[in-house]
N, C-alpha and C. Protein backbone atom coordinates (compact mmCIF):
# COMPACT_ATOMS: atom_id res chain seq x y z
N UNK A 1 8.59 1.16 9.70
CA UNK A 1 7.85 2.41 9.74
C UNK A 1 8.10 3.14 8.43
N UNK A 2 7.04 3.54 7.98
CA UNK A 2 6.84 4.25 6.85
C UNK A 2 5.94 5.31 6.33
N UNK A 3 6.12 6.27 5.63
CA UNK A 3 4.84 7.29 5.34
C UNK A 3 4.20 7.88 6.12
N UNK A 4 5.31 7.88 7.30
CA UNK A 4 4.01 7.89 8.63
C UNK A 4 2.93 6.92 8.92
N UNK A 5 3.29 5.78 8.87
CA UNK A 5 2.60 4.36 8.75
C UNK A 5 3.65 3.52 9.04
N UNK A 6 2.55 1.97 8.99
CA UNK A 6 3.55 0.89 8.80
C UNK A 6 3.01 0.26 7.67
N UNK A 7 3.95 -0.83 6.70
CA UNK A 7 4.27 -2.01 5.99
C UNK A 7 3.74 -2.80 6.51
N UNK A 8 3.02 -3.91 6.13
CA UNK A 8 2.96 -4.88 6.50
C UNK A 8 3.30 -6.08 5.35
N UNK A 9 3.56 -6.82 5.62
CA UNK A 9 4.60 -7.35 4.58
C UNK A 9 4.58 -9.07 4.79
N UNK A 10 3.53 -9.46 3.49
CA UNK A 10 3.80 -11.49 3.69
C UNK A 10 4.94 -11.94 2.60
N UNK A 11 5.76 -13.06 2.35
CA UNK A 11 6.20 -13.27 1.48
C UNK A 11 7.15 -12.27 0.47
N UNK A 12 7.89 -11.38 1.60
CA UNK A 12 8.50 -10.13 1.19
C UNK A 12 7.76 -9.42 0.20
N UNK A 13 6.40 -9.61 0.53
CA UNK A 13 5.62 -8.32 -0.24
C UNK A 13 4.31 -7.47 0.68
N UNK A 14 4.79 -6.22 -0.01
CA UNK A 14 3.81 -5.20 1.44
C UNK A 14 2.92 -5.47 0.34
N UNK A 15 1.42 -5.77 1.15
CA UNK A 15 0.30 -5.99 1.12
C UNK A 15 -0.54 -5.19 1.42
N UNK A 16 -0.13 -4.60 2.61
CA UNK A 16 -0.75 -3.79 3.80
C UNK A 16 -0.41 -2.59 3.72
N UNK A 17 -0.77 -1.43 4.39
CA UNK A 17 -0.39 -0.57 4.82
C UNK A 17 -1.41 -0.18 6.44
N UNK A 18 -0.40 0.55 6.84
CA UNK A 18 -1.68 1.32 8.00
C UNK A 18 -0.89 2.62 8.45
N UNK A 19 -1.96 3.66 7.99
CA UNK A 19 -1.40 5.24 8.12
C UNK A 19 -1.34 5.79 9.68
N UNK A 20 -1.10 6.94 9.64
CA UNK A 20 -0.50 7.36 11.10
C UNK A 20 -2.15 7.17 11.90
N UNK A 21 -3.10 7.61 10.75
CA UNK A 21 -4.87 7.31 11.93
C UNK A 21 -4.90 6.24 12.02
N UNK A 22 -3.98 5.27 11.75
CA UNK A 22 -4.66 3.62 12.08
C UNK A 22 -5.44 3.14 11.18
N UNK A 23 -5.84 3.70 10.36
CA UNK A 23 -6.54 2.91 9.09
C UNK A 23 -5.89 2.25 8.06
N UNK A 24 -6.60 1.02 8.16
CA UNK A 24 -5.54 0.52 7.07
C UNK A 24 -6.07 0.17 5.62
N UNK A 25 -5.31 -0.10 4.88
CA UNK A 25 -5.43 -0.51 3.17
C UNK A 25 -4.49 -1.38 2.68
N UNK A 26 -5.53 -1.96 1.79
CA UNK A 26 -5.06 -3.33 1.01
C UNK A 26 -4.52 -2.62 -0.22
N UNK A 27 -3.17 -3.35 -0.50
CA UNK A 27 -2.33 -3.24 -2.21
C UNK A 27 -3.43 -3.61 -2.80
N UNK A 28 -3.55 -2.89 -4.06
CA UNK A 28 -4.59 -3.34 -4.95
C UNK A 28 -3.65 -3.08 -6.45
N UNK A 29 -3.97 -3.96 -7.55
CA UNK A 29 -3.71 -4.72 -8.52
C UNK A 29 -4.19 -4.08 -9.21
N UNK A 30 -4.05 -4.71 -10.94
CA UNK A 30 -5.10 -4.20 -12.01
C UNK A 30 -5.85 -5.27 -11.78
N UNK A 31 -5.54 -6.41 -11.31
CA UNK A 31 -6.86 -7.56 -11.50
C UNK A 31 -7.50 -7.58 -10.16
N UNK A 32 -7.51 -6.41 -9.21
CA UNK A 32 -8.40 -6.44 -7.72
C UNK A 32 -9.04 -5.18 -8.07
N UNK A 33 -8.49 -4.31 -8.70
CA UNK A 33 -8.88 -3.10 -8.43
C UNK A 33 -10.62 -2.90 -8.89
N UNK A 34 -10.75 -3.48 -9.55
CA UNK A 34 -12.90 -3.44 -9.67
C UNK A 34 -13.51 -4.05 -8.43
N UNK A 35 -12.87 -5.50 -7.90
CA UNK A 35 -13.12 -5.24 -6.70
C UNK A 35 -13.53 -4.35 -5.68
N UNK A 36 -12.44 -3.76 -5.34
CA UNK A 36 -12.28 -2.52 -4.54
C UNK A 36 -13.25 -1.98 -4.82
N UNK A 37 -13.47 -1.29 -6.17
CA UNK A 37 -14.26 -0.23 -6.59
C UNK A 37 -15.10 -0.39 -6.60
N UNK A 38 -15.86 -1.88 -6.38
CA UNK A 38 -17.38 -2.34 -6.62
C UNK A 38 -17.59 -1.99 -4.70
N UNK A 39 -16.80 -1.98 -3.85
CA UNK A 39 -16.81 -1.75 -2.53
C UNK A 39 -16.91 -0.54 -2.27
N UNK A 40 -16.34 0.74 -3.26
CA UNK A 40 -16.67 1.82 -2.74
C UNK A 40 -15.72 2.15 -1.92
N UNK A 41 -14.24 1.43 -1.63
CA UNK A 41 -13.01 1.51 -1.41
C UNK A 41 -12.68 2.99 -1.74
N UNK A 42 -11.58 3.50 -0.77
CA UNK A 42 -11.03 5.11 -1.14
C UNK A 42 -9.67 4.44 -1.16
N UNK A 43 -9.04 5.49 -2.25
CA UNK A 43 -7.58 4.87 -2.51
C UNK A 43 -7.00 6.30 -1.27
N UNK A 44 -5.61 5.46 -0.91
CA UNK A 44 -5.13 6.23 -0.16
C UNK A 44 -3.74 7.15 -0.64
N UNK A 45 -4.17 8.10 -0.99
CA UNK A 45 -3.51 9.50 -1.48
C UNK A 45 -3.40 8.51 -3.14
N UNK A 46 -1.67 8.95 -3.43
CA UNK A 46 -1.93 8.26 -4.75
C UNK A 46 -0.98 7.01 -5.17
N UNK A 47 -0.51 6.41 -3.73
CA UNK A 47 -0.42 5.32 -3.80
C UNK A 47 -1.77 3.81 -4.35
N UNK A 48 -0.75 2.70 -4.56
CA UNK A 48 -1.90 1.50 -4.86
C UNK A 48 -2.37 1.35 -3.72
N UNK A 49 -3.12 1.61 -3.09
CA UNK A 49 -3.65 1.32 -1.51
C UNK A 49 -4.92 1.81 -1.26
N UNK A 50 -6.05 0.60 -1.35
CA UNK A 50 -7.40 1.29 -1.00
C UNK A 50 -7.91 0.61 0.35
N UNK A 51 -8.68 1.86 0.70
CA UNK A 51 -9.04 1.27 2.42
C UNK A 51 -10.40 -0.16 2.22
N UNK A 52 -10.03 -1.05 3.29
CA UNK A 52 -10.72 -1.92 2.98
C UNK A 52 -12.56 -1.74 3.37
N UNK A 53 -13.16 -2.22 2.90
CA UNK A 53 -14.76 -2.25 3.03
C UNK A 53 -14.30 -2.64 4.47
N UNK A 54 -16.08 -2.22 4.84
CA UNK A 54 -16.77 -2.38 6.16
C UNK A 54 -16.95 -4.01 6.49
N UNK A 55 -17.13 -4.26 5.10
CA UNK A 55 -17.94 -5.93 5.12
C UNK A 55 -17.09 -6.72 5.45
N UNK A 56 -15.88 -6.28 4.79
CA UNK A 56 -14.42 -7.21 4.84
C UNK A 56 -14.23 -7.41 6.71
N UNK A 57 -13.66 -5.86 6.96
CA UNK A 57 -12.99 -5.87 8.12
C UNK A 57 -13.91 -6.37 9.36
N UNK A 58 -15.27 -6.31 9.13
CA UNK A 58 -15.95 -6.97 10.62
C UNK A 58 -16.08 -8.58 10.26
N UNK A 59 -15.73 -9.46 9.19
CA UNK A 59 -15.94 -10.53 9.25
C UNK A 59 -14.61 -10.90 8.62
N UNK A 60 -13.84 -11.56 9.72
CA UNK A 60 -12.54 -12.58 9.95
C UNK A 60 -12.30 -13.42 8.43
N UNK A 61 -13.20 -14.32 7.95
CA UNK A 61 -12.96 -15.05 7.43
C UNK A 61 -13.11 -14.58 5.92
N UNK A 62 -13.50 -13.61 5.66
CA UNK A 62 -13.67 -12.62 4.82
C UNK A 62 -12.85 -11.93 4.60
N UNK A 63 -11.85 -11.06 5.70
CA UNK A 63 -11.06 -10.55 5.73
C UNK A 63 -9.66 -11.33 5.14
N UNK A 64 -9.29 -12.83 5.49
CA UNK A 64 -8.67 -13.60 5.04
C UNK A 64 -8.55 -13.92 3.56
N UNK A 65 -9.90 -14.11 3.29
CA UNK A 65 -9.72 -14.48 1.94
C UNK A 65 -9.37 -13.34 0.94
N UNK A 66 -9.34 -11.69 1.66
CA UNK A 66 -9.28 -10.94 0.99
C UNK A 66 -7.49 -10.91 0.64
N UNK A 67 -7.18 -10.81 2.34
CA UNK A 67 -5.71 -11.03 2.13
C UNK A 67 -4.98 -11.55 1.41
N UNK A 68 -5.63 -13.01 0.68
CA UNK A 68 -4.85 -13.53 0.19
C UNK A 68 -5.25 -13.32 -0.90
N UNK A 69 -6.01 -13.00 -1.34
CA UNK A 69 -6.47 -12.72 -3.05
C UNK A 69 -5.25 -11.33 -3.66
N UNK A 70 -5.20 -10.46 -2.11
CA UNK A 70 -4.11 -9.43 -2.60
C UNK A 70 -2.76 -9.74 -2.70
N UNK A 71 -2.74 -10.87 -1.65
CA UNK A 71 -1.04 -11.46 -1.07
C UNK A 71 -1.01 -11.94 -3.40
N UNK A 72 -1.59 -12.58 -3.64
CA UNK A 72 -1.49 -13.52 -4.73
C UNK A 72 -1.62 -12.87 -5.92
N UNK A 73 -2.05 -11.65 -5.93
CA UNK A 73 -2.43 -10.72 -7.08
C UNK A 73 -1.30 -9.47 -6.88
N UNK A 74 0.20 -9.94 -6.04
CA UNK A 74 1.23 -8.63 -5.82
C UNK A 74 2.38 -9.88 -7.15
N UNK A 75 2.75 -9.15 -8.30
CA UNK A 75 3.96 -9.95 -8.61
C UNK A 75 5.45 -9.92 -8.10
């Protein structure tokens, strides 16, 4: 528990977050962050953490590949 949130955490690296409303956000990078921004992503306060697209979170396999593009883009 954190920030009034939780961590979520692969490969001893938080990836994740999810704030006290339950919304959650992906770690974002210098090499994700246009990503994000091409999504229209809101960063959350002024942590690296932007909430994920609509597109992402209703399609599974989408959502996956996002994960890991962030899991792989944390050094």
């Amino acid at each position: 528990k954190m920030f009034g949130g939780h961590g979520i955490f692969c490969d001893q690296k938080m990836f994740l977050i999810v704030d006290s409303a339950g919304s959650a956000f992906f770690k974002v990078t210098d090499s994700t962050r246009v990503k994000f921004e091409e999504h229209h992503s809101v960063q959350h306060s002024k942590m690296p953490y932007f909430s994920i697209p609509d597109v992402v979170l209703n399609d599974s396999a989408n959502l996956k590949e996002w994960a890991l593009m962030v899991i792989q883009s944390i050094d």
